[in-house]
Protein backbone atom coordinates (compact mmCIF):
# COMPACT_ATOMS: atom_id res chain seq x y z
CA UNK A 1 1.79 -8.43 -2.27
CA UNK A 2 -0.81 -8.19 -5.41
CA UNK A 3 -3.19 -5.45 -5.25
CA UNK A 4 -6.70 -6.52 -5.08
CA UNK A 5 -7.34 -5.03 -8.74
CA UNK A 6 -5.00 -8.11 -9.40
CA UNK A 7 -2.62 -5.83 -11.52
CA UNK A 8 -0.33 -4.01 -9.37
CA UNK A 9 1.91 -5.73 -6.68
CA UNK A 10 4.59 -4.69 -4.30
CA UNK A 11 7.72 -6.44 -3.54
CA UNK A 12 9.96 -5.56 -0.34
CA UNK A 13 13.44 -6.62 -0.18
CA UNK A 14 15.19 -6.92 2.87
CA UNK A 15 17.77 -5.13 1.79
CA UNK A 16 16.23 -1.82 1.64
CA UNK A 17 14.77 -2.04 -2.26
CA UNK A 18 10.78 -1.72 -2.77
CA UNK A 19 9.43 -1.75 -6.07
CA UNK A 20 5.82 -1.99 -7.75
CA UNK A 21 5.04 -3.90 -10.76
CA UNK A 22 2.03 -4.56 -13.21
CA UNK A 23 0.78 -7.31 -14.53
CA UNK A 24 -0.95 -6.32 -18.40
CA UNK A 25 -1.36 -8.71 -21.13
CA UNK A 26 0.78 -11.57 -19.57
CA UNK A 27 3.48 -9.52 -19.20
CA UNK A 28 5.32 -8.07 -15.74
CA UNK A 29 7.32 -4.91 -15.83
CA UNK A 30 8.52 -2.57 -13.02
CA UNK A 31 6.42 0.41 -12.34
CA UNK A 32 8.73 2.24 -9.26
CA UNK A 33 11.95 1.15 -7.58
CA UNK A 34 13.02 3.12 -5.01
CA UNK A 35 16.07 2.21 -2.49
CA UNK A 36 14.06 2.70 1.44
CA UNK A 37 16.89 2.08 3.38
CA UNK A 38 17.17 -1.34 5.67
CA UNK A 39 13.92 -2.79 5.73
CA UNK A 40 14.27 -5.94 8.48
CA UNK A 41 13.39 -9.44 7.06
CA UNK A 42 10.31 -11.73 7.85
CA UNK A 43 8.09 -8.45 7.97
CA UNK A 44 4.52 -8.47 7.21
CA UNK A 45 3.29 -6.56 4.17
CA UNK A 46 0.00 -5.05 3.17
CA UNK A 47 -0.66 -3.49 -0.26
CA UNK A 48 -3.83 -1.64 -1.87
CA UNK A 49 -4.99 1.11 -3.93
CA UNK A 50 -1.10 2.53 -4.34
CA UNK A 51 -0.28 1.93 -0.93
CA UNK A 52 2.23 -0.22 0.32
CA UNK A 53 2.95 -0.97 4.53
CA UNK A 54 5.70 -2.87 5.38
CA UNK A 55 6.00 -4.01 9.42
CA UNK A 56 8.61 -5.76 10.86
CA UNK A 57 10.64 -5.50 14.43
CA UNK A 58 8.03 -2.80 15.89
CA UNK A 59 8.70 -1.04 12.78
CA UNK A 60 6.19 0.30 10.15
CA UNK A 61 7.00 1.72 6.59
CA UNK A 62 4.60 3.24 4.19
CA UNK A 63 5.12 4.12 0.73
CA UNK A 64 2.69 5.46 -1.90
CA UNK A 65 2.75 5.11 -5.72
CA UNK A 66 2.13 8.86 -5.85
CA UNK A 67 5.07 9.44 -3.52
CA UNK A 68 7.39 6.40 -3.77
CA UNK A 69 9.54 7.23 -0.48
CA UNK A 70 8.44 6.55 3.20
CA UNK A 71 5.63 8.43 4.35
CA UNK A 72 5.08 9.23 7.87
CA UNK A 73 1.02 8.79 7.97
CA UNK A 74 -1.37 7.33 5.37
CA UNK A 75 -4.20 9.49 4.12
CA UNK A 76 -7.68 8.73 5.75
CA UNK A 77 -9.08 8.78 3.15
CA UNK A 78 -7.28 6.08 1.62
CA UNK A 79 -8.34 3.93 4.44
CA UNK A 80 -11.55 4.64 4.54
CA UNK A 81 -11.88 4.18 0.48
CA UNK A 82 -9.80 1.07 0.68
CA UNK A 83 -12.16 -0.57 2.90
CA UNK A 84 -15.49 0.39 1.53
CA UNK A 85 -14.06 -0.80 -2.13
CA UNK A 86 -13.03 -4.27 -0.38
CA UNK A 87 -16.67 -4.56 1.23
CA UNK A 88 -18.11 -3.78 -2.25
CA UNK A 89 -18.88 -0.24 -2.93
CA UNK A 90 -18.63 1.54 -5.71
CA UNK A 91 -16.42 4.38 -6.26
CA UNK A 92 -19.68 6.44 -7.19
CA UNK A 93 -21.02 5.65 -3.72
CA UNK A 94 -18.38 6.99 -1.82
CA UNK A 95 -17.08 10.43 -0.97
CA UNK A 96 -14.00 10.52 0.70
CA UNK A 97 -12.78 14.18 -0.25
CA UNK A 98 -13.16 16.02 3.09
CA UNK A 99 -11.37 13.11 5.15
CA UNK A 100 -7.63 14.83 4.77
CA UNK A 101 -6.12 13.90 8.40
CA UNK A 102 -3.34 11.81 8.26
CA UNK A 103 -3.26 8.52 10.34
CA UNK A 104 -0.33 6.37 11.61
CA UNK A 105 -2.05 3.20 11.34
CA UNK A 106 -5.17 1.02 11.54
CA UNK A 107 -6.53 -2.28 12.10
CA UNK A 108 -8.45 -4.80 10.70
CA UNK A 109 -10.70 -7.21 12.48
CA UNK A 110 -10.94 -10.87 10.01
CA UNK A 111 -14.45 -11.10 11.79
């Protein structure tokens, strides 16, 4: 999954392995591997801003590129940053500092 700077992207391998990788100068090279245990096959992934959730079989799995290992919850503020930077503000309109609760999840409408 690329990373909507179009430099970073995830890769999850069924067999437990998930790894980031850049993209700089026309060259790939692995970021952070880490093994995440079985990870079930024909999952959906999503992948932004460091973050990386991987669903499959009523499963969810998120890792960070600050904390490459599962995580239980996903910063707030990540969300909320993550969507505001994909509707098109800038990072010097937004404050998300005092949003520190952890969430297990979120939705997106496409509408």
């Amino acid at each position: 999954m690329l990373e909507s700077d179009l430099v970073y992207f995830w890769i999850v391998n069924p067999g437990g392995n998930v790894s980031r990788w850049r993209i700089l100068n026309g060259s790939v090279s692995l970021i952070q591997s880490i093994s995440a245990g079985s990870t079930p096959p024909g999952g959906s992934i999503f992948a932004d801003h460091g973050v990386c959730v991987y669903a499959a079989d009523q499963t969810a799995v998120c890792w960070g590129a600050d904390q490459m290992g599962p995580r239980t919850q996903i910063d707030l503020s990540d969300i909320v940053t993550g969507i505001c930077e994909r509707v098109g503000m800038s990072s010097g309109q937004l404050n998300a500092t005092a949003l520190t609760d952890g969430v297990w999840g979120f939705q997106i409408d496409n509408r």
